[in-house]
Protein backbone atom coordinates (compact mmCIF):
# COMPACT_ATOMS: atom_id res chain seq x y z
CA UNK A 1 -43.97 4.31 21.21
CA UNK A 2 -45.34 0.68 20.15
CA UNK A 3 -45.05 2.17 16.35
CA UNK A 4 -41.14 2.65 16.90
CA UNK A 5 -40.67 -0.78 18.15
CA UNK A 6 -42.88 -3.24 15.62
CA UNK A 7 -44.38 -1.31 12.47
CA UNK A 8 -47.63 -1.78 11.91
CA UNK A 9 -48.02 -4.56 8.81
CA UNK A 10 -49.55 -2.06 6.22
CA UNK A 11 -46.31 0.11 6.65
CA UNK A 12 -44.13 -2.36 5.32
CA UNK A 13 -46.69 -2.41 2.05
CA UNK A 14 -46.81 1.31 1.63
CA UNK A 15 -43.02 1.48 2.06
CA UNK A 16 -42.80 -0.81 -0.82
CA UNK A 17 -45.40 0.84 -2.90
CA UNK A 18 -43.51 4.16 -2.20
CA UNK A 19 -40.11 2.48 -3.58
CA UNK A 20 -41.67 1.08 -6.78
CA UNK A 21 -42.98 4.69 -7.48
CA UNK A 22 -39.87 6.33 -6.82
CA UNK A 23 -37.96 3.35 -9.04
CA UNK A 24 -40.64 3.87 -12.18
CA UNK A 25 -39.68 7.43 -11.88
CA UNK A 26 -35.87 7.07 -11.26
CA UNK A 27 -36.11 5.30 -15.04
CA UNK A 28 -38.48 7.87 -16.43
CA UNK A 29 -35.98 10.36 -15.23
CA UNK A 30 -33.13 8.13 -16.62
CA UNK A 31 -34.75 7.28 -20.19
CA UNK A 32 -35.94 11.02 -20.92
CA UNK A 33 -32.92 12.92 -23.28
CA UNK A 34 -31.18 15.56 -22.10
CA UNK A 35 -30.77 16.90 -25.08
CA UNK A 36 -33.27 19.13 -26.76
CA UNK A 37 -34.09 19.76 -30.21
CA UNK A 38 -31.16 22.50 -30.82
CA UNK A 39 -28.62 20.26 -29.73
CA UNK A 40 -28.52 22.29 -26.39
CA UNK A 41 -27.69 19.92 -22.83
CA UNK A 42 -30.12 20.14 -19.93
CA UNK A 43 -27.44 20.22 -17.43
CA UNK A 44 -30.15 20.32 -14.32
CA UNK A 45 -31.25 16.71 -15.80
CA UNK A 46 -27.76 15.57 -16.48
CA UNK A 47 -26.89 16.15 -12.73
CA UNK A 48 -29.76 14.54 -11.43
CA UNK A 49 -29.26 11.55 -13.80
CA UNK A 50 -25.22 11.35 -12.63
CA UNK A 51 -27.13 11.11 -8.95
CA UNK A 52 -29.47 8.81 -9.72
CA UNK A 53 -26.59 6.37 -11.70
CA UNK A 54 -24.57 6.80 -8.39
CA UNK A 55 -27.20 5.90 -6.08
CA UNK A 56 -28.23 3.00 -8.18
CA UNK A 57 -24.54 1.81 -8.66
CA UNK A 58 -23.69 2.11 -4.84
CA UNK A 59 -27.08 -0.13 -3.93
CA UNK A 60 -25.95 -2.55 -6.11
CA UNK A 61 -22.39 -2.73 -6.04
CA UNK A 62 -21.85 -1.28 -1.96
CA UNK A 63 -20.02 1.34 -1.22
CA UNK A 64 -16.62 2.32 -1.80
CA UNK A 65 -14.62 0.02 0.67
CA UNK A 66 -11.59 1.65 1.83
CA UNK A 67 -8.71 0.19 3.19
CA UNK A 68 -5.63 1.13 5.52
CA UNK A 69 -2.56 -0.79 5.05
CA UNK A 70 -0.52 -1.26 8.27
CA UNK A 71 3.01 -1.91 8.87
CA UNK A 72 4.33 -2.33 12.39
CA UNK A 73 8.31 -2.84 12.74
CA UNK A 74 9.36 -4.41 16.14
CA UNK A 75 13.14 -3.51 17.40
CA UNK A 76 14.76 -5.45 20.04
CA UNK A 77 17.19 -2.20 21.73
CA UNK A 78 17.86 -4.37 24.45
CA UNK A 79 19.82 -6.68 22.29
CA UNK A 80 24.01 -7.58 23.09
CA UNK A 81 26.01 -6.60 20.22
CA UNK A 82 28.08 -9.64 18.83
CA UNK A 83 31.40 -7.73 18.72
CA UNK A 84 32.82 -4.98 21.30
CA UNK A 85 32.13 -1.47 20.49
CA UNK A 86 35.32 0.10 19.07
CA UNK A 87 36.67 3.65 19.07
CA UNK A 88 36.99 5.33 15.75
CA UNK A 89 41.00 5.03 16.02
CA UNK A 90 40.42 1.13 15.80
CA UNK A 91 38.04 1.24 13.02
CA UNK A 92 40.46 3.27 10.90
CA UNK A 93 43.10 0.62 11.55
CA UNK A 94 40.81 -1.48 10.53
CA UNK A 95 40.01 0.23 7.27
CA UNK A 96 43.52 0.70 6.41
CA UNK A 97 44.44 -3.25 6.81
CA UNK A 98 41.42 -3.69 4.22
CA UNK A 99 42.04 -1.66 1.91
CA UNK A 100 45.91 -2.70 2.22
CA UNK A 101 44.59 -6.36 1.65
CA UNK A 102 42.55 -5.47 -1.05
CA UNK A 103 44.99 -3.62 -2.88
CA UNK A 104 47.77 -6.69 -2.91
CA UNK A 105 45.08 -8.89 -3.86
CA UNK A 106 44.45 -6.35 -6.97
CA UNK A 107 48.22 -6.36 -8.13
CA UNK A 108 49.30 -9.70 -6.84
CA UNK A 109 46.47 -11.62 -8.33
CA UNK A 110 45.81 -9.04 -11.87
CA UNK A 111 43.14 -7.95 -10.26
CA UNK A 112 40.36 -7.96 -12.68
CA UNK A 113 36.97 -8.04 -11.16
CA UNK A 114 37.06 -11.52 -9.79
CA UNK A 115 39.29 -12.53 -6.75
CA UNK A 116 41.15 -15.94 -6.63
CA UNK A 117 39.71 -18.41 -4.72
CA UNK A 118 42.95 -19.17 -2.80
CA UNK A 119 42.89 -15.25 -1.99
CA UNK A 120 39.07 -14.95 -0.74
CA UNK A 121 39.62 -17.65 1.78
CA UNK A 122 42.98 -16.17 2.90
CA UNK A 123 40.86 -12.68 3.32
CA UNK A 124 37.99 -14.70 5.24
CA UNK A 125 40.02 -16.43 7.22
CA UNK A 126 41.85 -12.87 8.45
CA UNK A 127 38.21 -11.71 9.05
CA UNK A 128 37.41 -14.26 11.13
CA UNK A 129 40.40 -14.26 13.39
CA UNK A 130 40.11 -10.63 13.58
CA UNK A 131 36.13 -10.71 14.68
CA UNK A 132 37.02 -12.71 17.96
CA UNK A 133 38.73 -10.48 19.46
């Protein structure tokens, strides 16, 4: 029980010992070819130096950090509506004046892709009468 808690002092040393060893022959591993005379790969040496590169790389570099991105959207239902709800029948009154409006602008003014400025504020000024009620 007293080992789990404090180590004895030669453990750290042999640890350390141990992990030199095992680096010496991580690069023995790492510098021998995997290739052999006929041109032939040693694929069994090839994994195990793909291992060893990834274990190296992740103690040096950390490991892969991966993050979530989150998004939260926050809707007020509870809100009052500026304008009056309105039945369908109103709205397509309301589309039919528009479009009305729109289409003297388009032969009254030669409509052609720009509206007169005298004619926008006429239109805004109908929309804005026509929102307070």
């Amino acid at each position: 029980m007293a080992f789990i808690i404090t180590p004895p002092q030669d453990y750290d040393t042999v640890i350390a010992e141990m992990f030199s060893i095992g680096l010496e022959q991580m690069r023995d591993i790492l510098v021998s070819p995997h290739v052999d005379e006929q041109g032939k790969i040693n694929t069994r040496l090839a994994d195990v130096k793909i291992r060893i590169v990834e274990s190296l790389h992740s103690r040096i570099k950390g490991g892969v950090v991966q993050r979530v991105e989150q998004k939260n959207l926050n809707v007020n239902v509870n809100k009052e509506s500026n304008q009056a709800l309105q039945s369908m029948e109103d709205i397509d009154k309301r589309l039919a004046e528009l479009s009305t409006r729109v289409g003297q602008l388009q032969i009254g003014g030669g409509f052609d892709g720009q509206v007169r400025e005298a004619d926008a504020l006429e239109l805004a000024d109908s929309q804005d009468t026509d929102g307070d009620r």
